[in-house]
Protein backbone atom coordinates (compact mmCIF):
# COMPACT_ATOMS: atom_id res chain seq x y z
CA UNK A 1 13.27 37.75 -35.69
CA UNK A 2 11.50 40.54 -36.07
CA UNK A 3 8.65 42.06 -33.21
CA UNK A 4 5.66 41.18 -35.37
CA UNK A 5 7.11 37.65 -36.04
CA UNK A 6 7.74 36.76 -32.71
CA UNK A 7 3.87 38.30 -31.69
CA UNK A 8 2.75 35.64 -34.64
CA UNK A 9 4.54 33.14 -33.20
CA UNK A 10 3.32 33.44 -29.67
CA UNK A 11 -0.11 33.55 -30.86
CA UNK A 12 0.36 30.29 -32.46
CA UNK A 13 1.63 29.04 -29.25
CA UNK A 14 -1.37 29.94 -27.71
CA UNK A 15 -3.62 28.38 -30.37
CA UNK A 16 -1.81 25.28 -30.29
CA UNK A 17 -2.36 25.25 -26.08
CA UNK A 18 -6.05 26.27 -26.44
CA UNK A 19 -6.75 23.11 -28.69
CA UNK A 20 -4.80 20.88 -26.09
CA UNK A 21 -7.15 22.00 -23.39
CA UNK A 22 -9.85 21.79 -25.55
CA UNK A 23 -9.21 18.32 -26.60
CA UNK A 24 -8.31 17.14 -23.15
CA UNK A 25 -11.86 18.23 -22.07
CA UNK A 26 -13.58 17.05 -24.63
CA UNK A 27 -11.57 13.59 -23.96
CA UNK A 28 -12.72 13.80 -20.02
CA UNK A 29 -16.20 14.50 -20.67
CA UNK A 30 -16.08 11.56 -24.13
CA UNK A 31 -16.53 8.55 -21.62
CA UNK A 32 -13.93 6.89 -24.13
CA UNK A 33 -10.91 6.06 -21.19
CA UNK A 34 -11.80 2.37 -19.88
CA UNK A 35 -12.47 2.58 -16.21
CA UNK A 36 -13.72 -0.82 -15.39
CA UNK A 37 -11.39 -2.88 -13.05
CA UNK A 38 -10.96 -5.57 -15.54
CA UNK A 39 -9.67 -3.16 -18.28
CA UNK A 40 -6.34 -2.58 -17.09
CA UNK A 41 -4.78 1.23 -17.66
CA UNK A 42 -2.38 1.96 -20.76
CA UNK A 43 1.84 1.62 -19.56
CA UNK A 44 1.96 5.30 -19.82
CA UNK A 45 -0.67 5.74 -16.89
CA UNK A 46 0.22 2.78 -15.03
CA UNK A 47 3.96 4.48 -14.84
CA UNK A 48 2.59 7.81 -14.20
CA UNK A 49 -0.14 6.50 -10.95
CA UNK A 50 3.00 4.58 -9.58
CA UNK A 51 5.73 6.94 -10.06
CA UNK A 52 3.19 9.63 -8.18
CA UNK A 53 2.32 7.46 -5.62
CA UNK A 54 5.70 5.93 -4.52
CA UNK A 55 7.48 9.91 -4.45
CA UNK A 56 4.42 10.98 -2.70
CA UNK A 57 4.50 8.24 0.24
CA UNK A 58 8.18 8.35 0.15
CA UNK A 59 7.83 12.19 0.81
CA UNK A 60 5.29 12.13 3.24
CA UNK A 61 6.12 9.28 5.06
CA UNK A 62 9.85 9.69 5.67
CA UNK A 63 9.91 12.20 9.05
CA UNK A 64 7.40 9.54 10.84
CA UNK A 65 9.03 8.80 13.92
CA UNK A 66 9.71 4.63 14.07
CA UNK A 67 8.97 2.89 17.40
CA UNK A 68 11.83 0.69 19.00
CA UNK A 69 9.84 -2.08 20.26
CA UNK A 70 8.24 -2.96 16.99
CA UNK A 71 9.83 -6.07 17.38
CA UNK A 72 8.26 -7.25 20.56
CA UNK A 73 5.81 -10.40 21.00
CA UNK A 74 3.13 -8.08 22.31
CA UNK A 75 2.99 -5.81 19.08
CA UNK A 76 3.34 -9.24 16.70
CA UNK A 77 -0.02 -10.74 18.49
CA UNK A 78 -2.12 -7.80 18.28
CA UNK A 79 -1.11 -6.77 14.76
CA UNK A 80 -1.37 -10.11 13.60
CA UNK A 81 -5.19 -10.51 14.80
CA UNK A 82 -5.91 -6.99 13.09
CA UNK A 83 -3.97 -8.31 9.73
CA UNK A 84 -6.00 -11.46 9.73
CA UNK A 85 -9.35 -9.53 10.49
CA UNK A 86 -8.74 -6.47 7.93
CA UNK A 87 -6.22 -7.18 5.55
CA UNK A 88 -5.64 -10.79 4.98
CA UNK A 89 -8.52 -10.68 2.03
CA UNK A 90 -6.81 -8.42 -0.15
CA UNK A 91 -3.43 -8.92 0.80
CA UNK A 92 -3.26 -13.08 1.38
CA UNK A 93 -1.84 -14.99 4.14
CA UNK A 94 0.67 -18.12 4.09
CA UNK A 95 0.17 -20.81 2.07
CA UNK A 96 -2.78 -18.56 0.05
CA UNK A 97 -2.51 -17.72 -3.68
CA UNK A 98 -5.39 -15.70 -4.26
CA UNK A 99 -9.06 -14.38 -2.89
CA UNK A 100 -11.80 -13.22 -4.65
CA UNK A 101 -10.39 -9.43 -3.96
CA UNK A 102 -7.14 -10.43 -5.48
CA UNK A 103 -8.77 -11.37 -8.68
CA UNK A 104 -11.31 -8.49 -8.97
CA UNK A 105 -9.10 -5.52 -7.75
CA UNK A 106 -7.62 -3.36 -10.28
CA UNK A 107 -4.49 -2.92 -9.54
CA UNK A 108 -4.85 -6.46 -8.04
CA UNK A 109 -3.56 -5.58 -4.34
CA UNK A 110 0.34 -7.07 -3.07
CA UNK A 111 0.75 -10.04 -1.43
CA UNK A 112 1.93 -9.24 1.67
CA UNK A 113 2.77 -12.45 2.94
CA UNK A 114 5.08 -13.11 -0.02
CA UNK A 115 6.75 -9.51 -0.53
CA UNK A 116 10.62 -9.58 0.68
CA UNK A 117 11.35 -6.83 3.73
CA UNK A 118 14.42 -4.48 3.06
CA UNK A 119 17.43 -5.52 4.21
CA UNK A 120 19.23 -2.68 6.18
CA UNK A 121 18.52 -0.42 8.89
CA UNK A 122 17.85 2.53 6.60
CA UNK A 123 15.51 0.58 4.11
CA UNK A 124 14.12 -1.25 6.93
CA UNK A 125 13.06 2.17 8.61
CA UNK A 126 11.90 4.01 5.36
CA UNK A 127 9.51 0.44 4.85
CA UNK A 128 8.25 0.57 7.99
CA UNK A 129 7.51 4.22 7.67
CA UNK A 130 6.10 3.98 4.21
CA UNK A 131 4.03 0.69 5.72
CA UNK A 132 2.50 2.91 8.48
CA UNK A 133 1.87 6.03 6.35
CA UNK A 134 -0.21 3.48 3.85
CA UNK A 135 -2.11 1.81 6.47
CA UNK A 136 -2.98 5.41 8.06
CA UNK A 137 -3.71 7.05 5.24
CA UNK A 138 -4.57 4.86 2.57
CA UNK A 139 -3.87 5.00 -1.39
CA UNK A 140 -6.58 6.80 -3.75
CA UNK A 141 -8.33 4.71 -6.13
CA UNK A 142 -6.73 1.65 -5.41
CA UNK A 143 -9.38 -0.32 -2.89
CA UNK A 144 -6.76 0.60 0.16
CA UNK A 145 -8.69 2.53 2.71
CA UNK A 146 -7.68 4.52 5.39
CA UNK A 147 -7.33 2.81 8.54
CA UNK A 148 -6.89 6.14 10.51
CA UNK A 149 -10.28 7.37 11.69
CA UNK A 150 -11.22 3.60 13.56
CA UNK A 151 -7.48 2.76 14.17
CA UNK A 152 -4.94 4.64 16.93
CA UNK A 153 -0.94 5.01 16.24
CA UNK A 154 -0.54 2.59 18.39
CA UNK A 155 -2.65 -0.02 16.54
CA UNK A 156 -1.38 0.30 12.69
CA UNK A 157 2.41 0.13 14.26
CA UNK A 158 1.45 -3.28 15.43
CA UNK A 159 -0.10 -3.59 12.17
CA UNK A 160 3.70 -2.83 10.64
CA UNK A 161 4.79 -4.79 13.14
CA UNK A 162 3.22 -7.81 11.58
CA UNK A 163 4.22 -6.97 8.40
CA UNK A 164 7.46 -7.46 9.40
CA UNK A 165 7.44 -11.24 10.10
CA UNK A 166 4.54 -11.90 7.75
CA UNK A 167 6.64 -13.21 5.05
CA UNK A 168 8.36 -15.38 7.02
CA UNK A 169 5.63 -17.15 8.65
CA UNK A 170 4.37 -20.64 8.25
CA UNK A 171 0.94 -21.24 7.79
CA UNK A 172 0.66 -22.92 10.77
CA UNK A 173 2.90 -20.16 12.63
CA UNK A 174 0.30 -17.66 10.58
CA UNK A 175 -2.74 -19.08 12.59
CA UNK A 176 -1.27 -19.10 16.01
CA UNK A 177 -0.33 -15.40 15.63
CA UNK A 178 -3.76 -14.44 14.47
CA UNK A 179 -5.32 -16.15 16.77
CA UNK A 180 -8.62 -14.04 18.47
CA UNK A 181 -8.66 -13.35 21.94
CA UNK A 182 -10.79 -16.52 22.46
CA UNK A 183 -7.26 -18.82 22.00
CA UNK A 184 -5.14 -16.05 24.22
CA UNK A 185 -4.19 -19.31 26.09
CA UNK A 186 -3.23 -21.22 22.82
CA UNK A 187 -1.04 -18.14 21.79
CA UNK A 188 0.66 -17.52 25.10
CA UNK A 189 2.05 -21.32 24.84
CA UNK A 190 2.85 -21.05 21.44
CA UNK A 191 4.96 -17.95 21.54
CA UNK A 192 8.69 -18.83 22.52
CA UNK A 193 8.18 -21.42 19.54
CA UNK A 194 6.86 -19.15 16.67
CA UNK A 195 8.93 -16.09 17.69
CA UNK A 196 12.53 -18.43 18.27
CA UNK A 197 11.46 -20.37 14.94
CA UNK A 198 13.75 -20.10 12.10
């Protein structure tokens, strides 16, 4: 291939990139991509959002440092009251199917007290991670805020905490644990029985 070919072809090249930009401004500035919440994204953006989101938690999230009590009662109360306060709308609780958040959200949000926990101590501690970085951070675009500037460490691990038991919780074992401070004496008798439970 000759100099003045390849100078042809790299011109082309160029061309061919200038009307890609081109187009994908005019596109952006069209108002023809669907952005209501009812209109659900096409596969190849709902594979590119999640496939973006899940590396980028999994990167950022996997040097947080794990407590080694998040298994104690103390942690499962207080999370449990914060769940039932701030997340249980969008996310459900036992023996709930759907809220008016759940249908209107776009992506509709997980059902938390469904979802299976990894099995494993390494999946276990990479969920947990990923399950505080979420709640501290949030997700953009999705309706998931970030819990960080109201909420301490301390107060979204008890949050993950919670999450931990959540899908193993009765309804009835759902409402002791979430109990507000005005039934502390309800949930201090109730304890040994929800937490030994099978």
């Amino acid at each position: 291939m000759t100099v003045l070919k390849k100078g042809a072809c790299f011109k082309r090249l160029i061309a061919m990139a200038g009307v890609a930009v081109l187009g994908g401004v005019a596109f952006l500035y069209s108002g023809l991509y669907p952005m209501g919440a009812d209109d659900p994204h096409y596969d190849i953006t709902t594979w590119t959002l999640e496939t973006l989101r899940e590396n980028s938690i999994a990167r950022a999230s996997q040097d947080i440092e794990v407590p080694a009590d998040l298994g104690t009662v103390d942690r499962l109360l207080k999370g449990g009251a914060d769940y039932n306060g701030m997340c249980a709308g969008c996310h459900l609780k036992p023996g709930k199917s759907e809220s008016d958040f759940t249908l209107g959200l776009y992506p509709s949000p997980p059902d938390l007290a469904t979802i299976s926990r990894a099995d494993g101590d390494a999946d276990s501690k990479a969920e947990d991670q990923r399950n505080f970085w979420i709640i501290k951070h949030g997700i953009k675009a999705s309706g998931m805020p970030a819990w960080a500037p109201g909420h301490d460490d301390e107060r979204i691990w008890n949050m993950v905490a919670f999450l931990k038991r959540l899908p193993e919780l009765s309804a009835a074992q759902y409402q002791i644990l979430t109990a507000n401070a005005a039934g502390e004496g309800m949930i201090a008798n109730s304890t040994d029985r929800v937490t030994t439970e099978d």
